[in-house]
N, C-alpha and C. Protein backbone atom coordinates (compact mmCIF):
# COMPACT_ATOMS: atom_id res chain seq x y z
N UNK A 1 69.13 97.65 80.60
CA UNK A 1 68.88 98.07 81.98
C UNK A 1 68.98 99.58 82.09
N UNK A 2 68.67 100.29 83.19
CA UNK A 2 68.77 101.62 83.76
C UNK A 2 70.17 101.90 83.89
N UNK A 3 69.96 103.24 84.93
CA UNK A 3 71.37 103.82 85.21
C UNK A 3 71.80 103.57 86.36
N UNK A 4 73.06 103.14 87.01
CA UNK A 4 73.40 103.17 88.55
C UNK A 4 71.72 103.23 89.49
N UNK A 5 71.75 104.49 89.20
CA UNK A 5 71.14 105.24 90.17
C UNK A 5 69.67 104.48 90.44
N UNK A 6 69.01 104.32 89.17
CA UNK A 6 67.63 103.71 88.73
C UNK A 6 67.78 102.59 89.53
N UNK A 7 68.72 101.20 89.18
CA UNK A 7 68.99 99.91 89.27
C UNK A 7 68.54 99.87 90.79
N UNK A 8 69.44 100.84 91.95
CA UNK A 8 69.71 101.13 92.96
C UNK A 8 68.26 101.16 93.94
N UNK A 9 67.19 102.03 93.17
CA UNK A 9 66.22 102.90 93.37
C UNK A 9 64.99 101.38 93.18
N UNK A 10 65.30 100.43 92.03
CA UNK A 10 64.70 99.26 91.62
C UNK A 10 64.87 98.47 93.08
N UNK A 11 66.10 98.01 92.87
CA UNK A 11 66.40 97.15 94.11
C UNK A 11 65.81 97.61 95.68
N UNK A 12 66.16 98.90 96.15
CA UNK A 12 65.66 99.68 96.99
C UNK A 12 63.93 99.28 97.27
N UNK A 13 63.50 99.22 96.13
CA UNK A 13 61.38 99.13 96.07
C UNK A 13 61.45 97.59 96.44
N UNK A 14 62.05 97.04 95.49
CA UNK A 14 61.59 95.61 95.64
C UNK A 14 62.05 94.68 96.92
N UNK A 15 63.01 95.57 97.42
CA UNK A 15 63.63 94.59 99.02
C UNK A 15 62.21 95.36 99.61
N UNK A 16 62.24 96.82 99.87
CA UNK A 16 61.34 97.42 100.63
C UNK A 16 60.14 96.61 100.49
N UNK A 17 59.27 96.37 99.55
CA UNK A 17 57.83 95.51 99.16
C UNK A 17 57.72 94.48 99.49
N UNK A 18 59.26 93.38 99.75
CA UNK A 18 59.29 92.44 100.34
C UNK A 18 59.03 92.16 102.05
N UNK A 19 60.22 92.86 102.18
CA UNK A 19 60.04 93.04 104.01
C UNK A 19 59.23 94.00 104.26
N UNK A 20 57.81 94.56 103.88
CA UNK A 20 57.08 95.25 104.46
C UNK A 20 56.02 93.83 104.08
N UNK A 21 55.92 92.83 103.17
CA UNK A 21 55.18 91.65 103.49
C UNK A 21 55.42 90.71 104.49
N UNK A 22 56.98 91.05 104.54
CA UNK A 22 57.52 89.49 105.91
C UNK A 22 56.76 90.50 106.83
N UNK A 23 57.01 91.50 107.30
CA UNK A 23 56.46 92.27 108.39
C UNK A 23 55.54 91.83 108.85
N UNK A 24 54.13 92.43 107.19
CA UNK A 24 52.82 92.27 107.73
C UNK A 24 52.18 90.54 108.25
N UNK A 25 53.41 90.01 107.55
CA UNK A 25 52.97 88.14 107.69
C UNK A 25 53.54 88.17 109.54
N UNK A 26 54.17 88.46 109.69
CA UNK A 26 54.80 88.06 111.21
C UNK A 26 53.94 89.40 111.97
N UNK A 27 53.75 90.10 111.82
CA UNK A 27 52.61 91.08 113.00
C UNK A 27 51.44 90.15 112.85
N UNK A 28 50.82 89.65 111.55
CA UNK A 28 49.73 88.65 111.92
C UNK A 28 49.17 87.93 112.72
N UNK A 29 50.84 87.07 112.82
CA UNK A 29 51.18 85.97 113.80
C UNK A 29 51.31 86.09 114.85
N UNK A 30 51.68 87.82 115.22
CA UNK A 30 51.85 88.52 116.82
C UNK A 30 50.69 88.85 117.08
N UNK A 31 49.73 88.82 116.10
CA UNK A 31 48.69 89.99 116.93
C UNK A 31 47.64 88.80 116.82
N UNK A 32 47.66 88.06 115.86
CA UNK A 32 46.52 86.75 116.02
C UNK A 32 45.77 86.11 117.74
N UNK A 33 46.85 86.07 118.38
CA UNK A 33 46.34 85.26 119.69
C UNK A 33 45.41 86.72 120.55
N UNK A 34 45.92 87.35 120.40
CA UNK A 34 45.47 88.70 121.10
C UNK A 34 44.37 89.50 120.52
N UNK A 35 43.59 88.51 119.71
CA UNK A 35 42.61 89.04 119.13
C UNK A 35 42.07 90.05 118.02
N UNK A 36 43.67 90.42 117.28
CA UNK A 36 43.44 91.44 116.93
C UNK A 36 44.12 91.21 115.26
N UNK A 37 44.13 92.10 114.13
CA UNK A 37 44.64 91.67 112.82
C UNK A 37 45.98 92.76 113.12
N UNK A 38 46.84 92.61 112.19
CA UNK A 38 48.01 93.63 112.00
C UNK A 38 47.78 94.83 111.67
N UNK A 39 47.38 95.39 110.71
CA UNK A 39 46.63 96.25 110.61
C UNK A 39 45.59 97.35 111.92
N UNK A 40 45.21 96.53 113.29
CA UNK A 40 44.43 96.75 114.06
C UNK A 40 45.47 97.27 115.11
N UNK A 41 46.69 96.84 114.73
CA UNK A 41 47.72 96.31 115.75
C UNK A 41 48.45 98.12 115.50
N UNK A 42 48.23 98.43 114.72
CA UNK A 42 49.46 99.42 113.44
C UNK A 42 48.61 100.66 114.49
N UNK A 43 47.30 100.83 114.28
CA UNK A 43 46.45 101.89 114.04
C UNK A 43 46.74 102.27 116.13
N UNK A 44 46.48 100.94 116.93
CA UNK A 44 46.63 100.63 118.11
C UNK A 44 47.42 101.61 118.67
N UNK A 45 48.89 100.84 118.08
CA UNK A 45 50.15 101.06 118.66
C UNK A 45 50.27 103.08 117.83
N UNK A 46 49.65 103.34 117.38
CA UNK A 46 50.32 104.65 117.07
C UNK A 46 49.71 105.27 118.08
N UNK A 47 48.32 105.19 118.14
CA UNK A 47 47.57 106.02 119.32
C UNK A 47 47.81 105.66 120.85
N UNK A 48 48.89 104.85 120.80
CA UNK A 48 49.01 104.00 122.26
C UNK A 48 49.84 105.59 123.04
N UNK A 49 50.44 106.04 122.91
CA UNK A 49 51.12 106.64 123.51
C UNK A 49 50.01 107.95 124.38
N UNK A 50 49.08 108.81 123.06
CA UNK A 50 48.62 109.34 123.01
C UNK A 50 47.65 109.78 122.34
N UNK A 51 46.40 110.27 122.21
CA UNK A 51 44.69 110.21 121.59
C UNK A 51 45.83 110.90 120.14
N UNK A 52 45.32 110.35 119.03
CA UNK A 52 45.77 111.42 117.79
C UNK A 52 44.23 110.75 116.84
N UNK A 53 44.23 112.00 116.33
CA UNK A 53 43.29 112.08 115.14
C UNK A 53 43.65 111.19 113.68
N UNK A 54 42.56 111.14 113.47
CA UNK A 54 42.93 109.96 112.43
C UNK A 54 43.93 110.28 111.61
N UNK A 55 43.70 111.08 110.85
CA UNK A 55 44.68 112.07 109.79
C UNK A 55 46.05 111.69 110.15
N UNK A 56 46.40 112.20 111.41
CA UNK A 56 47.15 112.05 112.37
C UNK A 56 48.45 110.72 112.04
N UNK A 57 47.46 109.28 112.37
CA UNK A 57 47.55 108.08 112.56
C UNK A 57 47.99 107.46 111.02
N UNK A 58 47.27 108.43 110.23
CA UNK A 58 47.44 107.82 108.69
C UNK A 58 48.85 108.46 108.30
N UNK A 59 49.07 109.78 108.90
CA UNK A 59 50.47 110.01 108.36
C UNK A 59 51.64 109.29 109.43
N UNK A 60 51.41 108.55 110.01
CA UNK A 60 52.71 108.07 110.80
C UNK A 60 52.70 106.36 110.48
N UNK A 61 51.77 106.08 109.81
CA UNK A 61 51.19 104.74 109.13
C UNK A 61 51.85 104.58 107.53
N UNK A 62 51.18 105.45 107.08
CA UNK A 62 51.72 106.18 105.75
C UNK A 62 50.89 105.62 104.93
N UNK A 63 49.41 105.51 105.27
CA UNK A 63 48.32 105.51 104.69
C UNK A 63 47.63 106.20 104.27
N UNK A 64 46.50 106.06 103.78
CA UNK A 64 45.13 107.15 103.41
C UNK A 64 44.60 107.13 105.04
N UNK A 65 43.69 108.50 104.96
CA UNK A 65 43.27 108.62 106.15
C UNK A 65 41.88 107.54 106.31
N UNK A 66 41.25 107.02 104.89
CA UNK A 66 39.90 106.68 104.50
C UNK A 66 39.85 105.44 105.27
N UNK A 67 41.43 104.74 105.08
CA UNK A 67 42.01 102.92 105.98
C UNK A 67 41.70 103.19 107.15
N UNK A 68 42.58 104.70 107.90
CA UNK A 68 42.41 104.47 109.32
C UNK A 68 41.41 104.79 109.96
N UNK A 69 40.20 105.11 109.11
CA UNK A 69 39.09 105.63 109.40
C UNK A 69 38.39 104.44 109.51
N UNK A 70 38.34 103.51 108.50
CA UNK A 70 37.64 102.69 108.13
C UNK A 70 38.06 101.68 109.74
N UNK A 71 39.68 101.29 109.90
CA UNK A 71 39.91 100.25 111.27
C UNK A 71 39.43 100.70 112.81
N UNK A 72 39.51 102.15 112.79
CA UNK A 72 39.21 102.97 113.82
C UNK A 72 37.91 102.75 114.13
N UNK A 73 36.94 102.57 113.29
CA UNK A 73 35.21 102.62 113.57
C UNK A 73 35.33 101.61 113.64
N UNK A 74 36.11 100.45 113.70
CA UNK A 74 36.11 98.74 114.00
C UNK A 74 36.57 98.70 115.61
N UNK A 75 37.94 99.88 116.00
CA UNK A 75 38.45 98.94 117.02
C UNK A 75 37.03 99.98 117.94
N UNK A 76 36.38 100.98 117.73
CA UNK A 76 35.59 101.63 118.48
C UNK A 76 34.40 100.87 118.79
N UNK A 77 34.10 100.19 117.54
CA UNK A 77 32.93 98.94 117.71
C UNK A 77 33.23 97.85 118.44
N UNK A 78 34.27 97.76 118.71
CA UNK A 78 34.86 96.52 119.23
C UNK A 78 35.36 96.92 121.24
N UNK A 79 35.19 97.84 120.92
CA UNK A 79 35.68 98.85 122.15
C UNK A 79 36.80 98.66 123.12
N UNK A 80 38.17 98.82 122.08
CA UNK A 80 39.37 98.80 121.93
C UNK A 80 40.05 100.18 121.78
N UNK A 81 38.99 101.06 120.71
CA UNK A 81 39.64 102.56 121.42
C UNK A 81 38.06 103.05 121.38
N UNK A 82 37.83 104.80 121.11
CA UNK A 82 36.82 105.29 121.96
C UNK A 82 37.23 106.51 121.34
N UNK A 83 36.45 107.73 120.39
CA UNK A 83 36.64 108.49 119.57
C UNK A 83 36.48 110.01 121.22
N UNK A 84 37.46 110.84 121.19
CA UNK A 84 37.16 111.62 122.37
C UNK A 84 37.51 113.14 121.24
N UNK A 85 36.60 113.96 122.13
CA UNK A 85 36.66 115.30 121.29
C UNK A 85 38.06 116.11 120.97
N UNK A 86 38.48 116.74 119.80
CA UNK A 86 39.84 116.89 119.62
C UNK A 86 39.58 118.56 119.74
N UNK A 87 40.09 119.36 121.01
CA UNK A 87 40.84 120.34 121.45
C UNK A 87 40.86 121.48 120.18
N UNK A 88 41.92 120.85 118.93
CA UNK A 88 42.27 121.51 117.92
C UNK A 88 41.68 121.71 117.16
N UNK A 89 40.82 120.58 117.10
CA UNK A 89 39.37 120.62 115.31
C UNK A 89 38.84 120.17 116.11
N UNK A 90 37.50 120.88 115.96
CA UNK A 90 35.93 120.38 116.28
C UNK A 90 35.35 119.14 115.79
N UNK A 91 35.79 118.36 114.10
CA UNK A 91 35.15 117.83 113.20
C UNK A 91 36.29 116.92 113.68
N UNK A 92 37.69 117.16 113.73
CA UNK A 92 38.14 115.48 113.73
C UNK A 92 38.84 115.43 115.19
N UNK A 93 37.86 114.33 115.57
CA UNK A 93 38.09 113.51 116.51
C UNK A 93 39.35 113.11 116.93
N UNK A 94 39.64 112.75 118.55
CA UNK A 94 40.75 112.43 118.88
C UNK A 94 40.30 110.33 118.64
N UNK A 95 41.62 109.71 118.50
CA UNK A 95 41.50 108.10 118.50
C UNK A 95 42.33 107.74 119.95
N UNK A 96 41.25 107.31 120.86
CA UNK A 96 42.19 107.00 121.99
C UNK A 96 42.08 105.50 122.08
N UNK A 97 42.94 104.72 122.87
CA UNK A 97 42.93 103.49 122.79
C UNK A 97 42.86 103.27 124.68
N UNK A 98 41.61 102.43 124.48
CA UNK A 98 40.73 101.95 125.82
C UNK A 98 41.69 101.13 126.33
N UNK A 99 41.44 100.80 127.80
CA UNK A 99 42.05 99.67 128.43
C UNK A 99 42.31 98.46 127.76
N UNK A 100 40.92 97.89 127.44
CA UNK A 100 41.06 96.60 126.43
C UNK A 100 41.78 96.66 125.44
N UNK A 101 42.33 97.54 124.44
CA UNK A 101 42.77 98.27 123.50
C UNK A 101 44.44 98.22 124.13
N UNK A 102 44.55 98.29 125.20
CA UNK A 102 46.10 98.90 125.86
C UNK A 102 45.98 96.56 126.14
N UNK A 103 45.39 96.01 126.74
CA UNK A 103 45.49 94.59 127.47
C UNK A 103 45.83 94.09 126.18
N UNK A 104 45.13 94.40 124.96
CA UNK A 104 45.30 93.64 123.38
C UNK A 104 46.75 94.22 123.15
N UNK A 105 47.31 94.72 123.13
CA UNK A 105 48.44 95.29 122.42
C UNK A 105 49.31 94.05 123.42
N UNK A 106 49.23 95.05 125.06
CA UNK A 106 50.06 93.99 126.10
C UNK A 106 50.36 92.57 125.53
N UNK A 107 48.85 91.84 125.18
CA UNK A 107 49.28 90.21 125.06
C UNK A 107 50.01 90.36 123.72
N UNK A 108 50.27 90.72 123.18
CA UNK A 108 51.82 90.93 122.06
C UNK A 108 53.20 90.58 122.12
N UNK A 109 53.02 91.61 123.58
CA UNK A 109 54.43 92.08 123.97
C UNK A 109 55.23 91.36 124.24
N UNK A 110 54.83 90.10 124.63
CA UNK A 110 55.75 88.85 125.05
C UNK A 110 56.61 88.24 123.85
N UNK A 111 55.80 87.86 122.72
CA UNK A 111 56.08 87.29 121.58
C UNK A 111 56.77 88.34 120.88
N UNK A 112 56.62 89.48 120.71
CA UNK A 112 56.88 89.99 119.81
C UNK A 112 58.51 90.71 120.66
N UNK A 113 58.61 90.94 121.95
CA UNK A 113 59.91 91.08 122.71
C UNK A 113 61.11 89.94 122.18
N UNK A 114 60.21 88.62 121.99
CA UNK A 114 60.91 87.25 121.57
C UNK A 114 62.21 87.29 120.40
N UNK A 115 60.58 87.69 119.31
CA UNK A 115 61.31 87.65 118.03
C UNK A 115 61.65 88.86 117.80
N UNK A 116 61.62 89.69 118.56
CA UNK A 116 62.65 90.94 118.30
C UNK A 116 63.90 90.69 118.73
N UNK A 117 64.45 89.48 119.62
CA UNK A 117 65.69 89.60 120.29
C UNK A 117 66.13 88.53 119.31
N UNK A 118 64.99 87.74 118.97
CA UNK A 118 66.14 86.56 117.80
C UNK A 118 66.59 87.47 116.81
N UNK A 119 65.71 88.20 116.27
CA UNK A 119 66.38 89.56 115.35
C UNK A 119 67.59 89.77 115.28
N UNK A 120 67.58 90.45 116.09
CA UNK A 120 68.81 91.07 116.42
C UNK A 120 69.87 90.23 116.88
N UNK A 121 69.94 89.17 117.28
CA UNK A 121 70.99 87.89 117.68
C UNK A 121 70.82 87.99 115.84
N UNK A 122 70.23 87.42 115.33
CA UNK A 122 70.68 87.21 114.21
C UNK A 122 71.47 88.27 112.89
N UNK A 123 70.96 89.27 113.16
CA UNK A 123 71.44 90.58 112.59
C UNK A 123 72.53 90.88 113.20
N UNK A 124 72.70 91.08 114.63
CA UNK A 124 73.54 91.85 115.38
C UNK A 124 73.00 93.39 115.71
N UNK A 125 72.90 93.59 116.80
CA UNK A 125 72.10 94.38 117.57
C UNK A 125 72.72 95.77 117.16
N UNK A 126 74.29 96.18 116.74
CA UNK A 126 74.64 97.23 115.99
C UNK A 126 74.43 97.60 114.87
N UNK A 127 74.54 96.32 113.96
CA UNK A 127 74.03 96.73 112.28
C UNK A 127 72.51 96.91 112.56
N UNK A 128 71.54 96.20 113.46
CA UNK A 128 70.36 96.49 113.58
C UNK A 128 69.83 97.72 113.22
N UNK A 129 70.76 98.32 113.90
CA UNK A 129 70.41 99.68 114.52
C UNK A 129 70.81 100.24 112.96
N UNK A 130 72.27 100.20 112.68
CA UNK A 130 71.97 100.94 111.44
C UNK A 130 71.21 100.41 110.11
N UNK A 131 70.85 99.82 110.23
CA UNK A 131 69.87 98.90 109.31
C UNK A 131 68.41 100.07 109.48
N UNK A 132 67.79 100.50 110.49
CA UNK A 132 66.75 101.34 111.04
C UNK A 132 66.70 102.75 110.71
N UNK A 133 67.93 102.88 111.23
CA UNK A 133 68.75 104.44 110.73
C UNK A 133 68.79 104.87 109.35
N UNK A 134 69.21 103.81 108.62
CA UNK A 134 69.20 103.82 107.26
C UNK A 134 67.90 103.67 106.45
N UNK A 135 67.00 103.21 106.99
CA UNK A 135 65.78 102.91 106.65
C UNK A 135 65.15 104.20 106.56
N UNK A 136 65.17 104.09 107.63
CA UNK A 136 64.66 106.20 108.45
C UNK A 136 64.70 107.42 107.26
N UNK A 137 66.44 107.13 107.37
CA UNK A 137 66.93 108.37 106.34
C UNK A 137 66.34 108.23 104.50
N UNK A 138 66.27 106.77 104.53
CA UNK A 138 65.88 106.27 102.75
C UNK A 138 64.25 107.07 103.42
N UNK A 139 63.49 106.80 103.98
CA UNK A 139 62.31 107.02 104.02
C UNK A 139 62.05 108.71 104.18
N UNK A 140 62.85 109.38 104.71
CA UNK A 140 62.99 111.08 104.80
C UNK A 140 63.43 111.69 103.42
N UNK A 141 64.01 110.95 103.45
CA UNK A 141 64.44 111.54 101.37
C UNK A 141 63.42 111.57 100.56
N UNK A 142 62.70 110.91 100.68
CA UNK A 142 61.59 109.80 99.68
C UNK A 142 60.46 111.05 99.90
N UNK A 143 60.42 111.38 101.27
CA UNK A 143 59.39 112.55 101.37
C UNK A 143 59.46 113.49 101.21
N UNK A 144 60.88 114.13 101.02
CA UNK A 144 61.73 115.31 100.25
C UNK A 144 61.63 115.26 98.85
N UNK A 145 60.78 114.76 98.19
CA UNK A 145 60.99 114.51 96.48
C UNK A 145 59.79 114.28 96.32
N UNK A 146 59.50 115.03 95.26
CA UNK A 146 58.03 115.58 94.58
C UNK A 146 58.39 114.30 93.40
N UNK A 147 57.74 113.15 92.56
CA UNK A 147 57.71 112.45 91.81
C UNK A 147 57.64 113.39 90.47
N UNK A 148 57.10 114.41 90.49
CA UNK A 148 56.71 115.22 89.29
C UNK A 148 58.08 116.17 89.12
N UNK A 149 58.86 116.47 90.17
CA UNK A 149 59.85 117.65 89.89
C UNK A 149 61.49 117.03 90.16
N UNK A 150 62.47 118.17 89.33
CA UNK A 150 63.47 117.43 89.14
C UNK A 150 64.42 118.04 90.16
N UNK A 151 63.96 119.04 91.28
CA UNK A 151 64.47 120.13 92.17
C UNK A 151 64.31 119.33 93.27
């Protein structure tokens, strides 16, 4: 086997790879009735607040920009969001999310309010939290570290 640290870093990937599948299996199941895939749901909910550019959407996703490009010209075809001119760059577009786009997310909210509260009944609504926190911080480190350098 590895060292402490490695073993740690092993375990760390392979819980992470897991529950980012329970995730994508249960957003499925949230976003299924509402017409929409998980993935559709991801791209949605980032621009829900406010129009962001794809680029944008892919770094708070933690995708390629090529994915959110590719779902974006779906929910626009679908006319769920609606590409509006971006202020900052001429060439990339703002991603805003249309009424229908805001009603699709809404029919979610019920189910997914649900099994967020069994969650947390089951977790406990304090470790929850640091369960998130901790997630957060593993995920801020991770972006602090060049794979190639030992600094």
């Amino acid at each position: 086997m590895g060292n402490p640290e490695q073993e740690l870093f092993s375990a760390a990937a392979i819980t992470s790879f897991r529950l980012n599948g329970q995730f994508l299996a249960i957003a499925e199941e949230l976003a299924a009735p509402a017409g929409i895939t998980a993935a559709w749901w991801q791209v949605l909910g980032a621009a829900l607040r406010e129009p962001l550019p794809v680029a944008g959407i892919a770094r708070i996703m933690g995708v390629t920009r090529q994915s959110v490009q590719r779902i974006a010209d779906l929910l626009v075809a679908r006319g769920l969001a609606e590409y509006r001119p971006n202020p900052a760059h001429r060439r990339a577009k703002l991603v805003a999310v249309t009424a229908a786009g805001q009603a699709a997310v809404q029919r979610i909210g019920p189910r997914h309010a649900e099994f967020a509260a069994r969650l947390a009944e089951q977790v406990g609504q304090d470790r929850l939290t640091e369960i998130v926190r901790a997630l957060a911080d593993l995920s801020a480190a991770v972006d602090l570290l060049d794979i190639d350098s030992e600094t």
